[in-house]
C-alpha atoms as a PDB file:
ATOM      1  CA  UNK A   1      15.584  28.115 -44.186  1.00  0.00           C
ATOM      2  CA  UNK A   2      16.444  31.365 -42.147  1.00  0.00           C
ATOM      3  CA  UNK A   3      19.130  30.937 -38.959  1.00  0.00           C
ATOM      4  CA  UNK A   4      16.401  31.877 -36.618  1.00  0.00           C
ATOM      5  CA  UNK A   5      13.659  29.096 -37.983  1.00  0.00           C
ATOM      6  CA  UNK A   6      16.661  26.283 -37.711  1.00  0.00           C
ATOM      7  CA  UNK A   7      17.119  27.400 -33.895  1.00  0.00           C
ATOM      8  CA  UNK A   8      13.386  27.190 -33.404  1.00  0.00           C
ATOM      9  CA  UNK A   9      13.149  24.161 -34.907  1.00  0.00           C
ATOM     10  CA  UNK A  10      16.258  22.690 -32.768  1.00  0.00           C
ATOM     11  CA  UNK A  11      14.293  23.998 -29.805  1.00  0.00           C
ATOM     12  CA  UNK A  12      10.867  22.049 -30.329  1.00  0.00           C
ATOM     13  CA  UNK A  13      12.100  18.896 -31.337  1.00  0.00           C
ATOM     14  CA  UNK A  14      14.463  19.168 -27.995  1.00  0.00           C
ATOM     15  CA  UNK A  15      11.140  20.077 -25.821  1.00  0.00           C
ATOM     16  CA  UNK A  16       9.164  16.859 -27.866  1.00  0.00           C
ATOM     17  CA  UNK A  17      12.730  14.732 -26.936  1.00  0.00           C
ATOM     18  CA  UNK A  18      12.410  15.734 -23.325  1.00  0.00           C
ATOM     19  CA  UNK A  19       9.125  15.148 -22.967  1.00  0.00           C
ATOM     20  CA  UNK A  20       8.513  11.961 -24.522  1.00  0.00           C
ATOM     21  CA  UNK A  21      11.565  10.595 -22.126  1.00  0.00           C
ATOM     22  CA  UNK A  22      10.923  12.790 -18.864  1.00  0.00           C
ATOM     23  CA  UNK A  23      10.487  10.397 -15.859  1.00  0.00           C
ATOM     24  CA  UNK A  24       6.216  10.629 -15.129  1.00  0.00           C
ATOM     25  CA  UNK A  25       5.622   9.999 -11.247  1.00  0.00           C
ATOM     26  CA  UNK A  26       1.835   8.966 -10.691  1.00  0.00           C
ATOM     27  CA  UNK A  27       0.372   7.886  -7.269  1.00  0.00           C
ATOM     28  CA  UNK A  28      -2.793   6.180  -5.926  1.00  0.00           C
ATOM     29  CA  UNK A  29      -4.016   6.646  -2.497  1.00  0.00           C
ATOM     30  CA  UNK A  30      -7.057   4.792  -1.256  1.00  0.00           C
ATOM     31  CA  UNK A  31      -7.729   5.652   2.818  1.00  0.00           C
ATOM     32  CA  UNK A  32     -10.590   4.681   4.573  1.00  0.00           C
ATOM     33  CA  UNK A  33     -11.865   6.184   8.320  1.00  0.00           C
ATOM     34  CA  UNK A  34     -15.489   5.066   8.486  1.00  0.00           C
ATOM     35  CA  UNK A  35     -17.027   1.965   6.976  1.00  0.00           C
ATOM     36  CA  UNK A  36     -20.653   1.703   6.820  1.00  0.00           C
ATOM     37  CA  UNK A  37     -21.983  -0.090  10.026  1.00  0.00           C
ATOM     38  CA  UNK A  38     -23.543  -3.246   8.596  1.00  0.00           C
ATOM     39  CA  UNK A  39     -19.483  -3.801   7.535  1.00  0.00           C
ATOM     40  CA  UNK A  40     -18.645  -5.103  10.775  1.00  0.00           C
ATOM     41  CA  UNK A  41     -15.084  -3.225  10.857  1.00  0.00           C
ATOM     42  CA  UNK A  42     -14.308  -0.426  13.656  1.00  0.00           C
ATOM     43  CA  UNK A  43     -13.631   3.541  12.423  1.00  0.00           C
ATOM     44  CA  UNK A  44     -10.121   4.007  11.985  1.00  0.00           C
ATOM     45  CA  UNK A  45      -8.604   7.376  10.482  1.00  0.00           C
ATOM     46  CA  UNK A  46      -6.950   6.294   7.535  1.00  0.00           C
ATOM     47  CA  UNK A  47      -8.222   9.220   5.453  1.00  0.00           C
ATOM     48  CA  UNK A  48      -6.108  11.369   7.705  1.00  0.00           C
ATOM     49  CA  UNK A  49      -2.592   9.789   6.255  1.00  0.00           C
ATOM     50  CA  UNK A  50      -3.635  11.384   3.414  1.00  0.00           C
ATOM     51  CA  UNK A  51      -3.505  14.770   4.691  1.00  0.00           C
ATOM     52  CA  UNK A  52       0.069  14.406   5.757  1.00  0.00           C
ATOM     53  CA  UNK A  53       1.553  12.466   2.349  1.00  0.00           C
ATOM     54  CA  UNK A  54      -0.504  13.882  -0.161  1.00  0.00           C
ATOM     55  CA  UNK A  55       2.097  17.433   0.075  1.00  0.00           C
ATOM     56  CA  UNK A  56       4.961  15.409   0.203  1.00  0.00           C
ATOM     57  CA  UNK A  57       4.159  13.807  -2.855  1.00  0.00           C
ATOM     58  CA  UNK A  58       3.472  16.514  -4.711  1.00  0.00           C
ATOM     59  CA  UNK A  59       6.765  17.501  -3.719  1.00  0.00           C
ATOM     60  CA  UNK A  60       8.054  14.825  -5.331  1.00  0.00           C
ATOM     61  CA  UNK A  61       6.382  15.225  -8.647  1.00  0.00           C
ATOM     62  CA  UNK A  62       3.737  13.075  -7.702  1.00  0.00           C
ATOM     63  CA  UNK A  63      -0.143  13.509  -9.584  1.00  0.00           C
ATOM     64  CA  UNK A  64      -2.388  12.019  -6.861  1.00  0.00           C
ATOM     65  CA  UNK A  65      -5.318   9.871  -7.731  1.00  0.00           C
ATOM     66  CA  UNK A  66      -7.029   9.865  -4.128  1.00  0.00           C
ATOM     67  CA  UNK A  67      -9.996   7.203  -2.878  1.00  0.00           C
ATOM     68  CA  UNK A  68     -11.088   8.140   0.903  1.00  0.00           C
ATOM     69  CA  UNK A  69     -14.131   6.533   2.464  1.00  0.00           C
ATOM     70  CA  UNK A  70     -16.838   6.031   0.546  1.00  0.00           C
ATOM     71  CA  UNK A  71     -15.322   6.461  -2.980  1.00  0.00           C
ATOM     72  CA  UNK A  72     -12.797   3.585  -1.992  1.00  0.00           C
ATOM     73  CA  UNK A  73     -15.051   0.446  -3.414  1.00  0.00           C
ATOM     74  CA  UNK A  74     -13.587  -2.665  -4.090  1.00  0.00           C
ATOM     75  CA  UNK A  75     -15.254  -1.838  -7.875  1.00  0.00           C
ATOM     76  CA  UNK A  76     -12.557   2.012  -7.816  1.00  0.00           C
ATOM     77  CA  UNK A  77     -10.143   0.720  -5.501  1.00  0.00           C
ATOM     78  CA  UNK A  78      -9.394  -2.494  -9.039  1.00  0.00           C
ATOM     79  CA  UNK A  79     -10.442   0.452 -11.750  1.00  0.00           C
ATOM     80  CA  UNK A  80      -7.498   2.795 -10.554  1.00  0.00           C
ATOM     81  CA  UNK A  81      -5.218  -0.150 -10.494  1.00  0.00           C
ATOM     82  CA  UNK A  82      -6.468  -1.463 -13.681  1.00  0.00           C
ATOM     83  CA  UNK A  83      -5.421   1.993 -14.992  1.00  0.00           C
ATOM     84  CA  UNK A  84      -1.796   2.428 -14.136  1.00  0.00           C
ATOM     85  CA  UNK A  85      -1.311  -1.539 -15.233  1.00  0.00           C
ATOM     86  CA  UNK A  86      -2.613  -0.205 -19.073  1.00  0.00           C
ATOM     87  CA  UNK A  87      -1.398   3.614 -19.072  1.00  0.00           C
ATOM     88  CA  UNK A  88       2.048   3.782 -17.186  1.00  0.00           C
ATOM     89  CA  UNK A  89       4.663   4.574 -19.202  1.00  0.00           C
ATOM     90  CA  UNK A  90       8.350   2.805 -19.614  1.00  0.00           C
ATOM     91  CA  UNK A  91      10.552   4.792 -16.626  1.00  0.00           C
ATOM     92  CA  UNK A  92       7.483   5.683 -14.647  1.00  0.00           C
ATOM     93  CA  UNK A  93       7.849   5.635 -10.719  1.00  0.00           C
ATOM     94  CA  UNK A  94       4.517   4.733  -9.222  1.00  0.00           C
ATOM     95  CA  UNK A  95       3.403   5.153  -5.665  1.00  0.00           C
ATOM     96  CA  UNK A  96       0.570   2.874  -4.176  1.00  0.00           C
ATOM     97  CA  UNK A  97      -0.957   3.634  -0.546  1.00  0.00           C
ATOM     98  CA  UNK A  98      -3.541   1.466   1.264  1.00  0.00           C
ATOM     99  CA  UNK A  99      -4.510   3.016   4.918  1.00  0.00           C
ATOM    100  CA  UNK A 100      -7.721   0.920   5.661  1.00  0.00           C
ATOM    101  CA  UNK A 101      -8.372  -2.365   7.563  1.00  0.00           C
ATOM    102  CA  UNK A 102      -6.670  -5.929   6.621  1.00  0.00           C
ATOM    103  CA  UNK A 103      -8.317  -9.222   7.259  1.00  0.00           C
ATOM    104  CA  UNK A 104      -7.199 -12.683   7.098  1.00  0.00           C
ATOM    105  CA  UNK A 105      -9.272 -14.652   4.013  1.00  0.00           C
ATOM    106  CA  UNK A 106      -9.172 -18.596   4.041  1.00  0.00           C
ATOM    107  CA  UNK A 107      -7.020 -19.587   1.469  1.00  0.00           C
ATOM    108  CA  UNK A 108      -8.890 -21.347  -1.513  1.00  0.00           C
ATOM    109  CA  UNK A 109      -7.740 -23.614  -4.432  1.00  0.00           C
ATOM    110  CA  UNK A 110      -5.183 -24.367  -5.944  1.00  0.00           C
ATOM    111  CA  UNK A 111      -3.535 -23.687  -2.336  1.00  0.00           C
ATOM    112  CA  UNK A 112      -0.653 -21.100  -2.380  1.00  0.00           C
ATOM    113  CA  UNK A 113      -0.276 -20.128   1.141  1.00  0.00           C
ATOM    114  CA  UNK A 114       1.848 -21.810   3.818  1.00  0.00           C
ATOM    115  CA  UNK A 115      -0.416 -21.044   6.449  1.00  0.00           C
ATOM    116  CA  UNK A 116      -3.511 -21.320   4.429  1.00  0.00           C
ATOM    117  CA  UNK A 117      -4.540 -17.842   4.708  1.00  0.00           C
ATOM    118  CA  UNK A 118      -4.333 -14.985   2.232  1.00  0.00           C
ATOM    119  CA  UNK A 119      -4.101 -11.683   2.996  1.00  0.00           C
ATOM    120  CA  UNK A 120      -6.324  -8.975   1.877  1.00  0.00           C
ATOM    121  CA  UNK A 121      -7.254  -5.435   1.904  1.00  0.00           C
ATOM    122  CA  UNK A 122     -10.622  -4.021   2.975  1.00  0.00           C
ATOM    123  CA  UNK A 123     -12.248  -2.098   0.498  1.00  0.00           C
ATOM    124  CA  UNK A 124     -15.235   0.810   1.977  1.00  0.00           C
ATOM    125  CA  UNK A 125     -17.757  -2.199   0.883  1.00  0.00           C
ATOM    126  CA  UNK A 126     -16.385  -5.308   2.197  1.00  0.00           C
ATOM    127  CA  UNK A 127     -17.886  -7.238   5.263  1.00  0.00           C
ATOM    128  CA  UNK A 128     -16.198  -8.879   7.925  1.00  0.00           C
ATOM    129  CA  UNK A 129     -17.996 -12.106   7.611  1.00  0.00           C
ATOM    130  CA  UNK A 130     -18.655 -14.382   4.969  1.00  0.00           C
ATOM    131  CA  UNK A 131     -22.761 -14.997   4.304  1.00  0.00           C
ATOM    132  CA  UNK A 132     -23.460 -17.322   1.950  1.00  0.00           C
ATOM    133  CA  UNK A 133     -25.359 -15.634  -1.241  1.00  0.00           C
ATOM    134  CA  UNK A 134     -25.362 -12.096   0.732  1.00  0.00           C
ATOM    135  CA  UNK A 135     -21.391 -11.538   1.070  1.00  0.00           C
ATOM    136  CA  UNK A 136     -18.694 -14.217  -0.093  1.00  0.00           C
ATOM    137  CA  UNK A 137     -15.864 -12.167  -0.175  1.00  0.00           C
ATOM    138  CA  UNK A 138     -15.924 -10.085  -3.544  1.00  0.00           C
ATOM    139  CA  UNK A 139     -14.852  -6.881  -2.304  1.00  0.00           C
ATOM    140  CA  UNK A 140     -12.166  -7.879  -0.399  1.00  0.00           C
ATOM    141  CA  UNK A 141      -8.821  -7.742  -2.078  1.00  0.00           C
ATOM    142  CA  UNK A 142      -6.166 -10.432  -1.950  1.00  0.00           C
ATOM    143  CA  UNK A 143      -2.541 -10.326  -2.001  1.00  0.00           C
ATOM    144  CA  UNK A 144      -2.878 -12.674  -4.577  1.00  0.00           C
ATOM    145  CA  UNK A 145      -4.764 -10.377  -7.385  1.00  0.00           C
ATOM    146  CA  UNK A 146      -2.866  -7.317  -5.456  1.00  0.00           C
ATOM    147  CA  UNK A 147       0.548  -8.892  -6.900  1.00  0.00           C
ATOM    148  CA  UNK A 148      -1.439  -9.705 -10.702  1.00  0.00           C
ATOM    149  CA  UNK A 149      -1.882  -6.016 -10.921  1.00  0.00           C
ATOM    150  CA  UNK A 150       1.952  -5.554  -9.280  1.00  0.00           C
ATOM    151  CA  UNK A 151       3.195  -7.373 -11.747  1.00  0.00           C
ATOM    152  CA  UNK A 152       1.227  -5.774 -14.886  1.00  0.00           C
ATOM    153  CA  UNK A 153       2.544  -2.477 -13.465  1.00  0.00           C
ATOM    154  CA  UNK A 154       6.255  -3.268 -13.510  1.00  0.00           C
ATOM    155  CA  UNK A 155       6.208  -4.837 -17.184  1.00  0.00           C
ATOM    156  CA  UNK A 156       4.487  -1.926 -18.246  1.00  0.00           C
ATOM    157  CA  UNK A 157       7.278   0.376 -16.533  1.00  0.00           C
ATOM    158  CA  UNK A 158      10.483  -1.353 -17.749  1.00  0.00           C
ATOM    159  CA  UNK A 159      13.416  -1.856 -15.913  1.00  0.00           C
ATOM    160  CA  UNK A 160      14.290   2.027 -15.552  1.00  0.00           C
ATOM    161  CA  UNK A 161      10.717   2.420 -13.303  1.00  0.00           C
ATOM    162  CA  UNK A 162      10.022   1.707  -9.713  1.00  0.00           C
ATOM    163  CA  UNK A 163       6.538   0.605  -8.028  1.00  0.00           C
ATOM    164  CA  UNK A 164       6.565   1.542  -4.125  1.00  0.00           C
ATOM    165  CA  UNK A 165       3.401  -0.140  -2.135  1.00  0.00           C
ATOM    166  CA  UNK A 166       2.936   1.416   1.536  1.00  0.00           C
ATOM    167  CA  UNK A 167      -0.104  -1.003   3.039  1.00  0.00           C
ATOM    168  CA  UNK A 168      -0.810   0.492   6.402  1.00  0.00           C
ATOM    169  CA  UNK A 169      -2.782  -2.310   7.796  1.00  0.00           C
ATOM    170  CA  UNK A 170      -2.585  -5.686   9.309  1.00  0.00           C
ATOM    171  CA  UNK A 171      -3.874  -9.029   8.773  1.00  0.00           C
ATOM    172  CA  UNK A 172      -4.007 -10.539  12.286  1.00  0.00           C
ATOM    173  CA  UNK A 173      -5.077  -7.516  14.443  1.00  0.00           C
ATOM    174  CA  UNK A 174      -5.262  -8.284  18.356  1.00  0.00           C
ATOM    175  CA  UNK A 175      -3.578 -11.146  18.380  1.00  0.00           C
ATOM    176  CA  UNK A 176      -1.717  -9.745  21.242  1.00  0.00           C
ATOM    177  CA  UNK A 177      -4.168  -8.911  23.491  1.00  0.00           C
ATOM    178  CA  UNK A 178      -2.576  -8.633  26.157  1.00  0.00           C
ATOM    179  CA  UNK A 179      -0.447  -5.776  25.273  1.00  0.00           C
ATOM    180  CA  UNK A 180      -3.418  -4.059  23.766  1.00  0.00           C
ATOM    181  CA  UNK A 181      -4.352  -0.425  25.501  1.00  0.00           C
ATOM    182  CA  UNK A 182      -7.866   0.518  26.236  1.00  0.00           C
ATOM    183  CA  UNK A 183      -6.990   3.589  23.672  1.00  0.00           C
ATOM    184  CA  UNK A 184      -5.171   1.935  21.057  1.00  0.00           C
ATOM    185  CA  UNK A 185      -6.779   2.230  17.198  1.00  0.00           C
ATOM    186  CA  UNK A 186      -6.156  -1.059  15.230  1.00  0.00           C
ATOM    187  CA  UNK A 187      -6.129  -1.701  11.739  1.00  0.00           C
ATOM    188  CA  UNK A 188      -6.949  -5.387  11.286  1.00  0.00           C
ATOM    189  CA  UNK A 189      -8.656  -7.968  12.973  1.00  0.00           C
ATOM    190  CA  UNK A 190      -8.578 -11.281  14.592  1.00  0.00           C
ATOM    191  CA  UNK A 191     -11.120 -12.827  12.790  1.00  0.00           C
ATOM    192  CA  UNK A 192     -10.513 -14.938   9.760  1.00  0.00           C
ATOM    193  CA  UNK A 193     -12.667 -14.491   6.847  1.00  0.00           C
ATOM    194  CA  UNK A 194     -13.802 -18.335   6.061  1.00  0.00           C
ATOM    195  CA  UNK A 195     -16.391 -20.054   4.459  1.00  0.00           C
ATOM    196  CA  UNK A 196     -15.948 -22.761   6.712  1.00  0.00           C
ATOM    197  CA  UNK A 197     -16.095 -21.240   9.670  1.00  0.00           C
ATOM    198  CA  UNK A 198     -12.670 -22.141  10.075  1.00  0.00           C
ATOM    199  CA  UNK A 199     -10.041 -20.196  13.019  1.00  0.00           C
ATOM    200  CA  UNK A 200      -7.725 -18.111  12.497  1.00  0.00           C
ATOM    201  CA  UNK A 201      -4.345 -18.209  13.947  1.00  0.00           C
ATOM    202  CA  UNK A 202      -1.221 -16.802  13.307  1.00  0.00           C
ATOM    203  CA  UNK A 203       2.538 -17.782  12.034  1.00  0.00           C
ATOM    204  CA  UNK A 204       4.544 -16.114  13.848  1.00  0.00           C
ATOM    205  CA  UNK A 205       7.500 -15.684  11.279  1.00  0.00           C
ATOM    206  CA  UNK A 206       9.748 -12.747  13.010  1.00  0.00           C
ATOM    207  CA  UNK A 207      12.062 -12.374   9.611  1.00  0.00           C
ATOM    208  CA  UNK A 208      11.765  -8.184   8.325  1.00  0.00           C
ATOM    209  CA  UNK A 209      12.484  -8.182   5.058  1.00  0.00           C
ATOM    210  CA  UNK A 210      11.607 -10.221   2.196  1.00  0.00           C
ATOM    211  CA  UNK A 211      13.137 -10.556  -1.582  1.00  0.00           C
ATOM    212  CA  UNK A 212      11.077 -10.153  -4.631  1.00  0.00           C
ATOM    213  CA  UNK A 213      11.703 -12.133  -7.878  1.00  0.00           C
ATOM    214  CA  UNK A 214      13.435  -9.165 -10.202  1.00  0.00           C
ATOM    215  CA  UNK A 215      12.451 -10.069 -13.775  1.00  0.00           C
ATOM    216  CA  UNK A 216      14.252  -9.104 -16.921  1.00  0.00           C
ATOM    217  CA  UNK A 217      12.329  -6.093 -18.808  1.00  0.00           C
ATOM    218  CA  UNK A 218      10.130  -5.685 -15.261  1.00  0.00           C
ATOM    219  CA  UNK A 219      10.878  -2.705 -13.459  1.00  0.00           C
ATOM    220  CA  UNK A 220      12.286  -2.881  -9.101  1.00  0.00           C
ATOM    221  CA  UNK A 221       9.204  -2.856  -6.956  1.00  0.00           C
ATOM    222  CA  UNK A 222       9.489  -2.277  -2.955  1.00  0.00           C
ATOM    223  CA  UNK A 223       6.452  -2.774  -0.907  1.00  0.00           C
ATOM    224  CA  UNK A 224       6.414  -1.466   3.043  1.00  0.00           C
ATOM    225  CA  UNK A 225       3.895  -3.283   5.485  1.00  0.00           C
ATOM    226  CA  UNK A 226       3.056  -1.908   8.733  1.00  0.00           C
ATOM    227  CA  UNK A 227       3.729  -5.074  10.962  1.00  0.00           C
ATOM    228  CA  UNK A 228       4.494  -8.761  10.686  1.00  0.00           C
ATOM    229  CA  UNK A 229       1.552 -11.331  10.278  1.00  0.00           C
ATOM    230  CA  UNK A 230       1.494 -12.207  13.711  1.00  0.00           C
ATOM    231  CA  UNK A 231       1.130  -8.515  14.889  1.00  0.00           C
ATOM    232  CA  UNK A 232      -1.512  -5.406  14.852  1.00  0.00           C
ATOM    233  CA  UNK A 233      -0.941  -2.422  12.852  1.00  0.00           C
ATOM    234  CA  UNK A 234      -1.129   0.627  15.735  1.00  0.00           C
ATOM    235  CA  UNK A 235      -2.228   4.536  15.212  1.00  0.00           C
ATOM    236  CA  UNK A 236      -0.094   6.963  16.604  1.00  0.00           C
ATOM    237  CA  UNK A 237      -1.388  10.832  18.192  1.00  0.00           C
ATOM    238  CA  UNK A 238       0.337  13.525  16.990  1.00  0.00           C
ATOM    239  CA  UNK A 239      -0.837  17.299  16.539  1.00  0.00           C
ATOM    240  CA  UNK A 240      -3.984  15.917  18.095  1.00  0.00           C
ATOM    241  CA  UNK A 241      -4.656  13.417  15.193  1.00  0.00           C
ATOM    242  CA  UNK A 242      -4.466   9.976  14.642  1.00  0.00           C
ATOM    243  CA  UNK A 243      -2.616   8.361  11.668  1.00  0.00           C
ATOM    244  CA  UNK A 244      -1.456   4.955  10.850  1.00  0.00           C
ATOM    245  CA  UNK A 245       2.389   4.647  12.106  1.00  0.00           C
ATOM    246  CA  UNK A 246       3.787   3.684   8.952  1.00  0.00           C
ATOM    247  CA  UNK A 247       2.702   6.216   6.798  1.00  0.00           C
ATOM    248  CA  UNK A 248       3.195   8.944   9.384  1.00  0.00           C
ATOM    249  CA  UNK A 249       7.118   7.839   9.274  1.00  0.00           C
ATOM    250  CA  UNK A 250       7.262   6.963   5.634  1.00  0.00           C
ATOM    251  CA  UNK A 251       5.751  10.740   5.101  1.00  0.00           C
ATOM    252  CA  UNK A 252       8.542  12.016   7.942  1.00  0.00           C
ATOM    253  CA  UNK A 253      11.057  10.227   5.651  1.00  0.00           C
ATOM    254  CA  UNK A 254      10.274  11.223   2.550  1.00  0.00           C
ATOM    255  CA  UNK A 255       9.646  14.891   3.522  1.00  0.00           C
ATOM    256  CA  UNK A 256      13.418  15.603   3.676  1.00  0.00           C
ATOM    257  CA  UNK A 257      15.068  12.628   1.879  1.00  0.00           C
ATOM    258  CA  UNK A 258      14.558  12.245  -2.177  1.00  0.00           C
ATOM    259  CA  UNK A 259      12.560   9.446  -3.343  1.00  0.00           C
ATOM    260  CA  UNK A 260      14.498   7.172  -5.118  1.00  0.00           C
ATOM    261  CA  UNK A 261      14.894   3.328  -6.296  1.00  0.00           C
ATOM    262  CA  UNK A 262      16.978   2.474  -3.066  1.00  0.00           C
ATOM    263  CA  UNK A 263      16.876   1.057   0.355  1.00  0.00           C
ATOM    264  CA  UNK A 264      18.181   4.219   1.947  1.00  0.00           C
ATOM    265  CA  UNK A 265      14.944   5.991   3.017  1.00  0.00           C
ATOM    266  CA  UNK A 266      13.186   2.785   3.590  1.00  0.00           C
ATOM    267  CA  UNK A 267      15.528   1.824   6.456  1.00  0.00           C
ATOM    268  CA  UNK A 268      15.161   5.024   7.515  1.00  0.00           C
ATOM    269  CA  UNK A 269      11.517   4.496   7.834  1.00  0.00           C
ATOM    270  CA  UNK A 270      12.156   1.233   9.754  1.00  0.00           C
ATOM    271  CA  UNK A 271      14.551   3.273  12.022  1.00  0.00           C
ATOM    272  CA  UNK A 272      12.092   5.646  13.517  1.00  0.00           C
ATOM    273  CA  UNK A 273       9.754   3.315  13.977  1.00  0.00           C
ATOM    274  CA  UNK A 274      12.083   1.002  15.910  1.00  0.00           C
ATOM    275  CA  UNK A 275      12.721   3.939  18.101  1.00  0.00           C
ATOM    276  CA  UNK A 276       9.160   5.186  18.623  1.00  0.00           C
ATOM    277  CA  UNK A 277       8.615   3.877  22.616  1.00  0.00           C
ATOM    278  CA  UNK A 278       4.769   3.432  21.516  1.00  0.00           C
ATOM    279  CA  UNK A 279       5.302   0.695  18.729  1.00  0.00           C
ATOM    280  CA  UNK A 280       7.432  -2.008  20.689  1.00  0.00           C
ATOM    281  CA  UNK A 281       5.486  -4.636  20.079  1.00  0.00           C
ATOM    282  CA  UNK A 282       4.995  -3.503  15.645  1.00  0.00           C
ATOM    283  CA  UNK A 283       7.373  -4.322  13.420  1.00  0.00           C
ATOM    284  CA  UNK A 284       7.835  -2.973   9.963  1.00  0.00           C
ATOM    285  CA  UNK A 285       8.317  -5.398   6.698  1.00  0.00           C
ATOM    286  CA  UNK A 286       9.655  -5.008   3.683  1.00  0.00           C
ATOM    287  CA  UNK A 287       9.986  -6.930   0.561  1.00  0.00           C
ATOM    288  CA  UNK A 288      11.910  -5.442  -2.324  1.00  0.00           C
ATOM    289  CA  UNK A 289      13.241  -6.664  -5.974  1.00  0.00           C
ATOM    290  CA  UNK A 290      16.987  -4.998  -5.251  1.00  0.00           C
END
């Protein structure tokens, strides 16, 4: 075989090599501004985080798989997630946003919650209240299937990946009324979601960070949360536009400091939030594997 065949030869099995082992970066974004009226929950402008992080993470090396508004059903919102549980690939770093409403859901059996209440994220066709045989809940999605599909995602990734969950919303909303402005956007609400008809009411649990179980053969996972359970998840104005606080500082972050499996940019995050006058009374979590 000729010199020049060899060297070509060298050359593609190098490009296959690098490819097969090249570190893929894949994120979902699902941001909701206006539910349908007969929903029950307020407009909010999380579409508009979008605008902001989507650049920054294809920066990154990010491919963006976006649901806004109406495209972000409970039925999508599962399919997407369902998708990069079964296709990731071992050394993958995967990004998950949620910028919509949160709501309090009455915790059901076999009992895993302190308090009694799960958490959950509002999907574009969720209602705030339960009805029985009209709405009981089914697009609303719990921490506890949120963590199933968590957990799928960082097997399937392997111990080199990383899974980062930003969930711009809160569970409790005005629970603090009285240091509620007339102006102020929320991104929760007060009410429970029971079929009982039972009350909501809040822990108040003031710790900020959380650890995560790290499994052998699972890959790290770090999850941000706008606020503790106790608190309301504020927008912020800036340029004239409203976006949820944590993702406008996780985007300020990330636009000038690399993305990368350590704590370093998310204390950063928590940083400029501490020191934003307007978000006294939010706190950031976190909950991380390292």
């Amino acid at each position: 075989m000729p010199l020049k065949t060899y060297i070509s030869t060298f050359f593609l099995i190098l490009t296959i090599v690098f490819t097969a082992t090249a570190q893929e970066k894949h994120a979902l974004f699902v941001g909701i501004s206006d539910y349908p009226e007969t929903s029950g929950f307020k407009k909010i402008h999380g579409a508009n985080d979008y605008e902001i992080i989507s650049k920054t993470l294809n920066n990154h090396g990010f491919t963006t798989t976006k649901l806004l508004n109406s495209d972000a059903t409970a039925a999508n919102i599962r399919l997407e997630l369902k998708k990069l549980a079964t296709t990731s690939n071992k050394g993958s770093y995967i990004y998950i946003h949620f910028s919509c409403h949160g709501q309090p859901f009455e915790d059901k059996p076999p009992y895993d919650e302190d308090d009694l209440w799960d958490e959950s994220i509002i999907a574009y066709d969720a209602k705030i209240n339960y009805q029985s045989g009209v709405y009981e809940g089914e697009n609303h999605i719990l921490d506890d299937e949120l963590f199933i599909f968590f957990n799928q995602i960082r097997e399937k990734i392997g111990e080199n990946g990383l899974l980062c969950v930003v969930i711009d919303a809160c569970h409790s909303g005005t629970s603090s009324r009285d240091e509620i402005e007339e102006n102020d956007v929320l991104r929760g609400t007060s009410l429970g979601f029971s079929e009982n008809g039972k009350i909501f009411s809040p822990r108040i649990n003031r710790q900020g960070n959380f650890k995560i179980e790290k499994k052998s053969g699972f890959g790290d996972i770090v999850i941000l949360e706008a606020c503790r359970a106790y608190q309301y998840s504020k927008e912020i104005v800036k340029n004239g536009k409203n976006y949820g606080a944590l993702s406008y500082y996780v985007n300020k972050v990330l636009e000038n400091q690399k993305f990368t499996k350590s704590l370093d940019w998310v204390l950063q995050v928590d940083e400029q939030m501490k020191n934003d006058g307007a978000l006294t009374d939010q706190n950031m979590v976190y909950e991380t594997s390292f």
